[in-house]
C-alpha atoms as a PDB file:
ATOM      1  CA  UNK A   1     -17.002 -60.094-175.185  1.00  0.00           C
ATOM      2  CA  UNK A   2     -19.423 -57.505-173.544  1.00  0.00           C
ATOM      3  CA  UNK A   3     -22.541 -58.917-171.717  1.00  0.00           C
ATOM      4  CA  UNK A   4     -25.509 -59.554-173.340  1.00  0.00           C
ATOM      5  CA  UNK A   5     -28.089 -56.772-173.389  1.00  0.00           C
ATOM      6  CA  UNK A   6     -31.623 -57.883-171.756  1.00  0.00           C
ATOM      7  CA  UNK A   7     -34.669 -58.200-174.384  1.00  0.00           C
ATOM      8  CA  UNK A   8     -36.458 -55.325-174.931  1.00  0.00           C
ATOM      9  CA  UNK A   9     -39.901 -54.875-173.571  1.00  0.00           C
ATOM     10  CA  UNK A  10     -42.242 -56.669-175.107  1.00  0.00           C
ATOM     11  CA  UNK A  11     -46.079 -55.594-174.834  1.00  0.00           C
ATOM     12  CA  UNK A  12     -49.107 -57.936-175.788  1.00  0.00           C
ATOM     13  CA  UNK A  13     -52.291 -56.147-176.491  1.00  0.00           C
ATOM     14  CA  UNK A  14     -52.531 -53.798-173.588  1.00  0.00           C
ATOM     15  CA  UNK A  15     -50.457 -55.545-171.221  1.00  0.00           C
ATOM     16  CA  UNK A  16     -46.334 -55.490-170.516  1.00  0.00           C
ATOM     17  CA  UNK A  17     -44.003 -53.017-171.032  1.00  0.00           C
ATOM     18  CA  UNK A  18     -44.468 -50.337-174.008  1.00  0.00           C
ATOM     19  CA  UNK A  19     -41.411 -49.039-175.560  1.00  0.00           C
ATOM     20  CA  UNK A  20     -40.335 -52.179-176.884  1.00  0.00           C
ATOM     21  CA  UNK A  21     -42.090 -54.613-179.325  1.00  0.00           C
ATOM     22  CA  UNK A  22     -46.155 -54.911-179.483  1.00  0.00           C
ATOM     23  CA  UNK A  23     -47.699 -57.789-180.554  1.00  0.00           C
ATOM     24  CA  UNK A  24     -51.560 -58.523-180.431  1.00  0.00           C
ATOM     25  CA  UNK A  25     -52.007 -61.495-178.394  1.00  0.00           C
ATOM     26  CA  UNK A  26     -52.648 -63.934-181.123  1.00  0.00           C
ATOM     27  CA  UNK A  27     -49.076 -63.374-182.459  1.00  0.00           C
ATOM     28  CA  UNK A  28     -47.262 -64.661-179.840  1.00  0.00           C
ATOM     29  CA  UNK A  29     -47.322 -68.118-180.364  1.00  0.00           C
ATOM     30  CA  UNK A  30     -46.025 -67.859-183.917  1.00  0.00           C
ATOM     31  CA  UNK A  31     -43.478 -65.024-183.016  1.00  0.00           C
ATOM     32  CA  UNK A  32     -42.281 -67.166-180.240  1.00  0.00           C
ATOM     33  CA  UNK A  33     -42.062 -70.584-182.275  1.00  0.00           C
ATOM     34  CA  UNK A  34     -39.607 -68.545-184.769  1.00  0.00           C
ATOM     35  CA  UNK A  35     -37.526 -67.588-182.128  1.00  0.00           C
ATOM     36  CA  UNK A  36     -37.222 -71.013-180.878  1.00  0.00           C
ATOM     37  CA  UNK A  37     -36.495 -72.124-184.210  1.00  0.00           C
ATOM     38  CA  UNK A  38     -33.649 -69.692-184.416  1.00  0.00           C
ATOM     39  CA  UNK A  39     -32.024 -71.281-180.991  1.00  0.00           C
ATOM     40  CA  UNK A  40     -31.881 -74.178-182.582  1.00  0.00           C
ATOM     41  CA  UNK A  41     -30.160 -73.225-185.229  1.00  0.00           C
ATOM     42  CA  UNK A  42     -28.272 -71.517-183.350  1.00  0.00           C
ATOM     43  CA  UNK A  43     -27.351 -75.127-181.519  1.00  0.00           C
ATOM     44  CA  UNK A  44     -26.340 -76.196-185.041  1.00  0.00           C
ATOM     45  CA  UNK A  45     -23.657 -73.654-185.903  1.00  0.00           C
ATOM     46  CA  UNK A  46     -22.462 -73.275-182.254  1.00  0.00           C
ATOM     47  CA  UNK A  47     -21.512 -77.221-183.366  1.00  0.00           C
ATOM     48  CA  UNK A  48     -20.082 -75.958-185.979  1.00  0.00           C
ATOM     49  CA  UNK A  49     -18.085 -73.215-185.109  1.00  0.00           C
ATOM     50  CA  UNK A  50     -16.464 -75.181-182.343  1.00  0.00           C
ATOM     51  CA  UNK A  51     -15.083 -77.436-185.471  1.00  0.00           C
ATOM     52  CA  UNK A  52     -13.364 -74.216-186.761  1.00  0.00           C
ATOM     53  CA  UNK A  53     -12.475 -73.396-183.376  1.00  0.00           C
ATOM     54  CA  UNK A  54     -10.188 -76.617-182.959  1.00  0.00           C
ATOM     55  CA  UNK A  55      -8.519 -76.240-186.456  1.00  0.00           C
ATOM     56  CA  UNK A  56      -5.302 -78.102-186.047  1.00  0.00           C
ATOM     57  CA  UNK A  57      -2.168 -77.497-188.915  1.00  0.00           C
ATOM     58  CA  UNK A  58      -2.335 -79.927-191.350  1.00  0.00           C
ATOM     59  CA  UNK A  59       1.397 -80.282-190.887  1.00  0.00           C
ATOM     60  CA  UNK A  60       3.540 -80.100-188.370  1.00  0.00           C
ATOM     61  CA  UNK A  61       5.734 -77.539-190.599  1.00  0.00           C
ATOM     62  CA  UNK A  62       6.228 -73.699-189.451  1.00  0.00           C
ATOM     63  CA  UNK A  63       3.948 -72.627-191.762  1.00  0.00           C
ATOM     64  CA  UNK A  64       1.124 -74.672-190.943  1.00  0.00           C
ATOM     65  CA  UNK A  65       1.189 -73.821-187.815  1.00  0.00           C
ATOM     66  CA  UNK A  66       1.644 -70.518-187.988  1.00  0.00           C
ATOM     67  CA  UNK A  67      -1.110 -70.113-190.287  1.00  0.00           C
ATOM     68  CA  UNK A  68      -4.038 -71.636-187.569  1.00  0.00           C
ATOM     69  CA  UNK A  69      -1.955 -70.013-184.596  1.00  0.00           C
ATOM     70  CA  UNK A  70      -1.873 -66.470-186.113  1.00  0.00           C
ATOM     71  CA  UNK A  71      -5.381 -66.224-187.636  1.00  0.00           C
ATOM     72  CA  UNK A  72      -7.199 -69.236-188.061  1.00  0.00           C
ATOM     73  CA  UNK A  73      -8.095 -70.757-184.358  1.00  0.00           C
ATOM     74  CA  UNK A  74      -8.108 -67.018-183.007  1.00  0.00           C
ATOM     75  CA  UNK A  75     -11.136 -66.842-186.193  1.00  0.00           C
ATOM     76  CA  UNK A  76     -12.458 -69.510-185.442  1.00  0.00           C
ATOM     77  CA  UNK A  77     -12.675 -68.457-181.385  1.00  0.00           C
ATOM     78  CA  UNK A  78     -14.569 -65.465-182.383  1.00  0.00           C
ATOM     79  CA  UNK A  79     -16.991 -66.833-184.494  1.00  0.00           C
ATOM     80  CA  UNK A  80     -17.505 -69.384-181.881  1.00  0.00           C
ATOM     81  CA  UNK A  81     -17.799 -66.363-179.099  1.00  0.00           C
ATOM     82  CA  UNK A  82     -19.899 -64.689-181.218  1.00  0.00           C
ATOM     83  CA  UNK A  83     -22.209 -67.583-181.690  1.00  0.00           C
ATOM     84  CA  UNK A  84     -22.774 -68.096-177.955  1.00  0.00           C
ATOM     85  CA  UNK A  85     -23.733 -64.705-177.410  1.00  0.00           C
ATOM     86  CA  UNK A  86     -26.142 -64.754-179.993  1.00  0.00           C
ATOM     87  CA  UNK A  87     -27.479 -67.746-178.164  1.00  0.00           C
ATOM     88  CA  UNK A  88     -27.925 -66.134-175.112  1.00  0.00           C
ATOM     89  CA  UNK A  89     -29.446 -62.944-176.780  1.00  0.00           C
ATOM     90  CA  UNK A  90     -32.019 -65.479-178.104  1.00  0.00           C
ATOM     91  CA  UNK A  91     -32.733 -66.740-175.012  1.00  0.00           C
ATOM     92  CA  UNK A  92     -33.503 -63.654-173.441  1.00  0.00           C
ATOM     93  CA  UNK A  93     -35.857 -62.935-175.873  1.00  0.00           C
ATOM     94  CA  UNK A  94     -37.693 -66.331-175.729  1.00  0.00           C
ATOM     95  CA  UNK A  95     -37.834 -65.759-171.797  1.00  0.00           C
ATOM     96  CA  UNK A  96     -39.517 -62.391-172.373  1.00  0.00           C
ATOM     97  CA  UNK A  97     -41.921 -63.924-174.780  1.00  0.00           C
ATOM     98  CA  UNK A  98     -42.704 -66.439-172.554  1.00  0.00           C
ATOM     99  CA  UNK A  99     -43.328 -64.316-169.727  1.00  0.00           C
ATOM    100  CA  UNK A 100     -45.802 -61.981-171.984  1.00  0.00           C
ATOM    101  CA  UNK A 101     -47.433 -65.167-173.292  1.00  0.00           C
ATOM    102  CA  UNK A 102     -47.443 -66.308-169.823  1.00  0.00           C
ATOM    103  CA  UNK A 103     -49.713 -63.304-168.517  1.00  0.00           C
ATOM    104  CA  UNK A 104     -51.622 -63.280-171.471  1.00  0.00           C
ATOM    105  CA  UNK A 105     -52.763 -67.093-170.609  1.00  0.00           C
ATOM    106  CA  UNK A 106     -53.060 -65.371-166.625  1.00  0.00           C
ATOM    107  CA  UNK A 107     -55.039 -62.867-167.641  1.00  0.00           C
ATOM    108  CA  UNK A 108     -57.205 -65.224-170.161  1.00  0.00           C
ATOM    109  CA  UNK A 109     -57.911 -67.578-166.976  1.00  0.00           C
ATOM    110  CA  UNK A 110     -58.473 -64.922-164.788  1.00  0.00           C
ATOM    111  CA  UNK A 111     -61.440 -63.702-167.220  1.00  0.00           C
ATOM    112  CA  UNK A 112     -63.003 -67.325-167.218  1.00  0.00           C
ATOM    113  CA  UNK A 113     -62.661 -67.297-163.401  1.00  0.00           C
ATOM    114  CA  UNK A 114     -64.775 -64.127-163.027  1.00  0.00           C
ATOM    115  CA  UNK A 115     -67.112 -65.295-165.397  1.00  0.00           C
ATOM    116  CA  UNK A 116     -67.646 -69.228-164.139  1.00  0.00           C
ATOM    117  CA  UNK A 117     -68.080 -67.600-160.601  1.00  0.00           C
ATOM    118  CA  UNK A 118     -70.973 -65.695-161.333  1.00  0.00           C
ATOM    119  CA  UNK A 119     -74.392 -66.294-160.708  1.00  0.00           C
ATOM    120  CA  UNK A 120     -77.049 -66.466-163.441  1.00  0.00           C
ATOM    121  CA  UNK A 121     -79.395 -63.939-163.695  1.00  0.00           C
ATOM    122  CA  UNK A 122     -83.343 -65.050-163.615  1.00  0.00           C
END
């Protein structure tokens, strides 16, 4: 199974990488919320490909067994591979968002810094 590509830049408003995705900053939140709904669903069917996975002949015959030793668990490893690295894909991507949210909410607190610290004007 190959390694699992980082996300792709993500830019918010003005800020992050460009070349990538752009959302305006209000759409994070909701953009990140799907992904994290996706991971665990993703949770669910890792579950249940690791059922598949552990197929076992329903007899102890030849052909039972070589039914689930010649195609069925070696199916069922796959799908459960390709599950995890799904998985992981997704969890790059919720990192990233988190990050961009996460400067978004520095940036935000930065502006209310600047503007608490200064002095009225008379």
């Amino acid at each position: 199974m190959s390694e699992v590509p980082p996300a792709a830049p993500i830019q918010v408003g003005s800020g992050g990488s460009p070349g990538g995705y752009k959302f305006e900053p209000g759409q994070v939140d909701a953009v990140l919320k799907q992904w994290q709904d996706l991971y665990e669903e993703l949770q669910k069917d890792i579950s249940h490909a690791q059922k598949i996975a552990r197929v076992e002949p329903p007899g102890s015959e030849f052909a039972s067994r070589h039914f689930v030793d010649s195609g069925a668990k070696h199916s069922g490893d796959t799908l459960l591979d390709q599950h995890k690295w799904m998985k992981n894909y997704v969890l790059n991507y919720i990192h990233a968002l988190e990050e961009a949210s996460g400067k978004i909410q520095q940036g935000e607190q930065l502006a209310t810094d600047a503007v608490s610290s200064q002095k009225p004007v008379l």
